[in-house]
N, C-alpha and C. Protein backbone atom coordinates (compact mmCIF):
# COMPACT_ATOMS: atom_id res chain seq x y z
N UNK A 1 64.16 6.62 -1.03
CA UNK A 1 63.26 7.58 -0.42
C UNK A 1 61.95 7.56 -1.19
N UNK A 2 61.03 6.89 -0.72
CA UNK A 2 59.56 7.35 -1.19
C UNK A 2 59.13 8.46 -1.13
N UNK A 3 58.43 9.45 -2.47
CA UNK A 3 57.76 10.56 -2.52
C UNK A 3 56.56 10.06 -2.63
N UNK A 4 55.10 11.12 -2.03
CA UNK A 4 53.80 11.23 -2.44
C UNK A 4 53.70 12.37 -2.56
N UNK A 5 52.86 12.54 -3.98
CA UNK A 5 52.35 13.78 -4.62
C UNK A 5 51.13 14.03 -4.19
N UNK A 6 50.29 15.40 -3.76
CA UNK A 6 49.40 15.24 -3.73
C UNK A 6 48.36 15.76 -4.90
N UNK A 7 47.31 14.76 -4.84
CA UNK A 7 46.47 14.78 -5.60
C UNK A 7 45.87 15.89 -6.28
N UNK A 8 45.86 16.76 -4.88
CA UNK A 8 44.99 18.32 -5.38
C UNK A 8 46.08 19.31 -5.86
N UNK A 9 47.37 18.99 -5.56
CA UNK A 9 48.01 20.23 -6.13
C UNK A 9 49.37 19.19 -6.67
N UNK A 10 50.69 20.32 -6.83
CA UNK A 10 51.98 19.78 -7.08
C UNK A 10 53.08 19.08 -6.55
N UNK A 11 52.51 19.26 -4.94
CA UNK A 11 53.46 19.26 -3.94
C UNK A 11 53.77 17.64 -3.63
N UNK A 12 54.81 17.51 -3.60
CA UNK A 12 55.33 16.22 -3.19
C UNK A 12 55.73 16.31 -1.86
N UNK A 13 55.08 14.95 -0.79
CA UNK A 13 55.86 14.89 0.07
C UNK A 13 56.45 13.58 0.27
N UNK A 14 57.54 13.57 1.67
CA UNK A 14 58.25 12.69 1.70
C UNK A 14 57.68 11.27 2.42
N UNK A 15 56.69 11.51 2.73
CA UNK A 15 55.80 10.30 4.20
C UNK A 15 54.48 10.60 3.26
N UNK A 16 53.74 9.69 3.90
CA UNK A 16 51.78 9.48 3.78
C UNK A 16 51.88 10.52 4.97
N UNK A 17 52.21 10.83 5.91
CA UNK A 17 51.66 11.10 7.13
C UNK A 17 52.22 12.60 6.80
N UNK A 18 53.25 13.09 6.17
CA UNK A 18 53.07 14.29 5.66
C UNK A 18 52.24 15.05 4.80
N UNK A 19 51.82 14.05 4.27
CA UNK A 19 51.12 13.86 2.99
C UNK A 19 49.58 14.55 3.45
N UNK A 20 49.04 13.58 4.69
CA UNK A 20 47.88 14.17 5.58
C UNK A 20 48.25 15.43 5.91
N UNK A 21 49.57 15.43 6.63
CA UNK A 21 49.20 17.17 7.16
C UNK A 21 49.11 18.35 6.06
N UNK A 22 49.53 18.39 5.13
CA UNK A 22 49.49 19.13 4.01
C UNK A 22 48.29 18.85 2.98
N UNK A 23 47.05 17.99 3.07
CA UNK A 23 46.35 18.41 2.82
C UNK A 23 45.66 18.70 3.68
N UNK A 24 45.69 18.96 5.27
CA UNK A 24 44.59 18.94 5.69
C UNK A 24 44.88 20.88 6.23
N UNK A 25 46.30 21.07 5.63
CA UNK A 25 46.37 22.68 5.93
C UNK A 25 46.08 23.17 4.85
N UNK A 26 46.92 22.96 3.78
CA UNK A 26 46.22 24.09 2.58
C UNK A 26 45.18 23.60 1.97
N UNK A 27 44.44 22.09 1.76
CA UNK A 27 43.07 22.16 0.99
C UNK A 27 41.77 22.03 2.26
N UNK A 28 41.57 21.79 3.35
CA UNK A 28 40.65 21.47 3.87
C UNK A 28 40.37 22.90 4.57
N UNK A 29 39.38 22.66 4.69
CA UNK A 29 38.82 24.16 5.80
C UNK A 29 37.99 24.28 7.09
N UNK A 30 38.44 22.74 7.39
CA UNK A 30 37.97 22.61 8.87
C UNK A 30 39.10 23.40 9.99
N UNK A 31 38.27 23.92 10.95
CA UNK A 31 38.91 24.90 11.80
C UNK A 31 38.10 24.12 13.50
N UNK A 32 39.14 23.10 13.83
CA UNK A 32 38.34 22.94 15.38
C UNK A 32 38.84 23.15 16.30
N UNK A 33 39.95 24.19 16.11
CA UNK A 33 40.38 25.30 17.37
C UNK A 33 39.62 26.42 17.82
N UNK A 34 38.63 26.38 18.41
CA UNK A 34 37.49 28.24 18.45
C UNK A 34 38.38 29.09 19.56
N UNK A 35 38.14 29.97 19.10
CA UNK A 35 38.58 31.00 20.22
C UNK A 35 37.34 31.13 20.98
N UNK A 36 37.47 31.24 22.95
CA UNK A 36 36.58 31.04 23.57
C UNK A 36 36.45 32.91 23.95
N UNK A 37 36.77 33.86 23.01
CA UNK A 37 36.78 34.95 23.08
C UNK A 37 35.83 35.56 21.82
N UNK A 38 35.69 35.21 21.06
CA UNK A 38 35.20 35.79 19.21
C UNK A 38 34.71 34.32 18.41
N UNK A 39 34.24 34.65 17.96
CA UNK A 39 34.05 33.50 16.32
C UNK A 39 35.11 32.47 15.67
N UNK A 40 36.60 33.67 15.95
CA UNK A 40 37.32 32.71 15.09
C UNK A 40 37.91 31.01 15.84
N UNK A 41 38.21 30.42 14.11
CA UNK A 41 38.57 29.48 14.26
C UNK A 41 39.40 29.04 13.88
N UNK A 42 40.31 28.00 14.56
CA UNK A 42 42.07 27.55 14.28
C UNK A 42 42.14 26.40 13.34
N UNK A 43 43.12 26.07 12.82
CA UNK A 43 43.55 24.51 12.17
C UNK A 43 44.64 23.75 13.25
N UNK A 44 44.95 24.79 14.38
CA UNK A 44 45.99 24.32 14.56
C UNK A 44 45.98 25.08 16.51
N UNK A 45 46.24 24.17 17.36
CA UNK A 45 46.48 24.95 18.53
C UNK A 45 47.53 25.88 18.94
N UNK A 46 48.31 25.80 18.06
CA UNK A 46 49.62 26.99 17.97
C UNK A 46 48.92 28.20 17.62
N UNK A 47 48.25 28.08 16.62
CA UNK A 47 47.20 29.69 15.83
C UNK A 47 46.65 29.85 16.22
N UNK A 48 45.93 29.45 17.21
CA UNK A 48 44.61 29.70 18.77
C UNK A 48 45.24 30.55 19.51
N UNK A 49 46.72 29.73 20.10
CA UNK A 49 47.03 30.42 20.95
C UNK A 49 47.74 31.79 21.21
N UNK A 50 47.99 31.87 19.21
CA UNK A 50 48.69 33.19 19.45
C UNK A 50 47.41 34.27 19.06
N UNK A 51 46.27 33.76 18.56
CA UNK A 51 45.23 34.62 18.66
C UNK A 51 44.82 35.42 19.79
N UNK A 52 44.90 33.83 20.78
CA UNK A 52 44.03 34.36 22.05
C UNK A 52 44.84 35.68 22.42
N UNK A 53 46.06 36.11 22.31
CA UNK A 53 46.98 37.14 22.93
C UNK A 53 46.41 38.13 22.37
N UNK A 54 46.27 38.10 21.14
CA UNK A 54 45.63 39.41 20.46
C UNK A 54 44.39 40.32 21.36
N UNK A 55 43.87 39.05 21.99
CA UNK A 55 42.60 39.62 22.91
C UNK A 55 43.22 40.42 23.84
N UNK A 56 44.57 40.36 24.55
CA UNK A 56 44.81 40.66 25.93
C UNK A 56 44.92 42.36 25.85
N UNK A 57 44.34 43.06 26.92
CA UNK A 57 44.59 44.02 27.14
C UNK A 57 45.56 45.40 27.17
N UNK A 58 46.62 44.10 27.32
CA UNK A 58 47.82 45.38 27.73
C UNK A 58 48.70 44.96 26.17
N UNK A 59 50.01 45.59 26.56
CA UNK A 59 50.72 45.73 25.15
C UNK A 59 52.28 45.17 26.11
N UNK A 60 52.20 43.64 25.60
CA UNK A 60 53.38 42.65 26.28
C UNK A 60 54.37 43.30 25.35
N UNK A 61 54.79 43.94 24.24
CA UNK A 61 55.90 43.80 23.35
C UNK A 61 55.75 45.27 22.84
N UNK A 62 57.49 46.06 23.07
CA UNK A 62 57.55 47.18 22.85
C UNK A 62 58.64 47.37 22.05
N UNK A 63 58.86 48.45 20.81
CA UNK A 63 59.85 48.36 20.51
C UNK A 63 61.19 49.06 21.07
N UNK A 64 62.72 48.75 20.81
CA UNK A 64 63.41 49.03 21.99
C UNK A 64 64.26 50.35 21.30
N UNK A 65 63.77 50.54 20.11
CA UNK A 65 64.18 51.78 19.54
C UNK A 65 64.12 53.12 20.10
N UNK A 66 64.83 53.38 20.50
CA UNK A 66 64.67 55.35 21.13
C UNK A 66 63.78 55.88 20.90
N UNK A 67 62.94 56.79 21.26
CA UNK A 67 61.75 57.39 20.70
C UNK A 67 61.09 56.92 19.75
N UNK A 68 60.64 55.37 19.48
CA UNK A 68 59.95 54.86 18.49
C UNK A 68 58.40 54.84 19.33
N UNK A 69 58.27 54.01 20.50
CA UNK A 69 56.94 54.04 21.11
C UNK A 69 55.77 52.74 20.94
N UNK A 70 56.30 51.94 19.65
CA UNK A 70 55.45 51.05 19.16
C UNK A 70 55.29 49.99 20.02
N UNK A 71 54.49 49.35 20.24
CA UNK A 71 53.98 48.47 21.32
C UNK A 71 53.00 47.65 20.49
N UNK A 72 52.33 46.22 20.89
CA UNK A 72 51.61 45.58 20.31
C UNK A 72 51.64 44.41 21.32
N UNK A 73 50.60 43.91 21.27
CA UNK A 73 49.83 42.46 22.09
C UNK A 73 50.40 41.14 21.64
N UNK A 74 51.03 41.22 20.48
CA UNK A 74 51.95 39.77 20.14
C UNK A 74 53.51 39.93 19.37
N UNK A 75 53.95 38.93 19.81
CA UNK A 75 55.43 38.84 19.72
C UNK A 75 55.90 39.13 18.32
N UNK A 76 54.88 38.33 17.44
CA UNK A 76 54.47 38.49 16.08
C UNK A 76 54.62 39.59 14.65
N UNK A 77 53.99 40.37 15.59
CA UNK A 77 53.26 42.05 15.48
C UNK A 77 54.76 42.59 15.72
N UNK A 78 55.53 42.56 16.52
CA UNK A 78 56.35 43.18 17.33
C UNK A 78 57.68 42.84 15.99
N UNK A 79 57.96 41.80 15.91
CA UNK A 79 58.52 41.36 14.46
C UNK A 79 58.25 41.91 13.48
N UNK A 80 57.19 41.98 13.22
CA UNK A 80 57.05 42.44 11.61
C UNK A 80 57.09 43.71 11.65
N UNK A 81 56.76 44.98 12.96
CA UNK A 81 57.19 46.09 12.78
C UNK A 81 58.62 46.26 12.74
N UNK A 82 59.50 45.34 13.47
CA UNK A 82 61.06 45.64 12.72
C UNK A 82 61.38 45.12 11.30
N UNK A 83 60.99 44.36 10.79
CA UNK A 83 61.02 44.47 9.24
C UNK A 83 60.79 45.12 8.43
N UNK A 84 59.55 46.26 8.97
CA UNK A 84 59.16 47.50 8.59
C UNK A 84 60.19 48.63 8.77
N UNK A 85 59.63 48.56 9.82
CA UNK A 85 60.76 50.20 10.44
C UNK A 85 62.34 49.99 9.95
């Protein structure tokens, strides 16, 4: 099994081609996903697309707790308030 370390930090990976994606997420800071809603910008079309939801109006995700009430625009959001609560 060939490892590559990368240069800028500790992390070893197992491929060159892993090797690219991991620096190009945690050291680079190019973002050429834009949201066609706001400023921001993605590394990745998965993180665009769960942005873009954030924009939407209504509240897709509720919690199913009895008299809790909590609601939120991503599936995300909706998760991490049960880790909370």
């Amino acid at each position: 099994v060939n490892h590559v370390t990368c240069a800028l930090c500790d992390t070893v990976c197992t491929s060159v081609s892993s090797l690219k994606a991991h620096i190009r997420f945690r050291h680079c800071d190019d973002r050429p996903f834009h949201c066609h809603l706001c400023d921001s910008g993605f590394k990745n079309a998965y993180d665009l697309h769960k942005h873009v939801e954030t924009h939407s109006d209504s509240d897709a995700y509720s919690c199913d707790v009895e008299g809790c009430g909590f609601t939120s625009r991503t599936l995300q959001t909706l998760r991490q308030h049960y880790k909370r609560a």
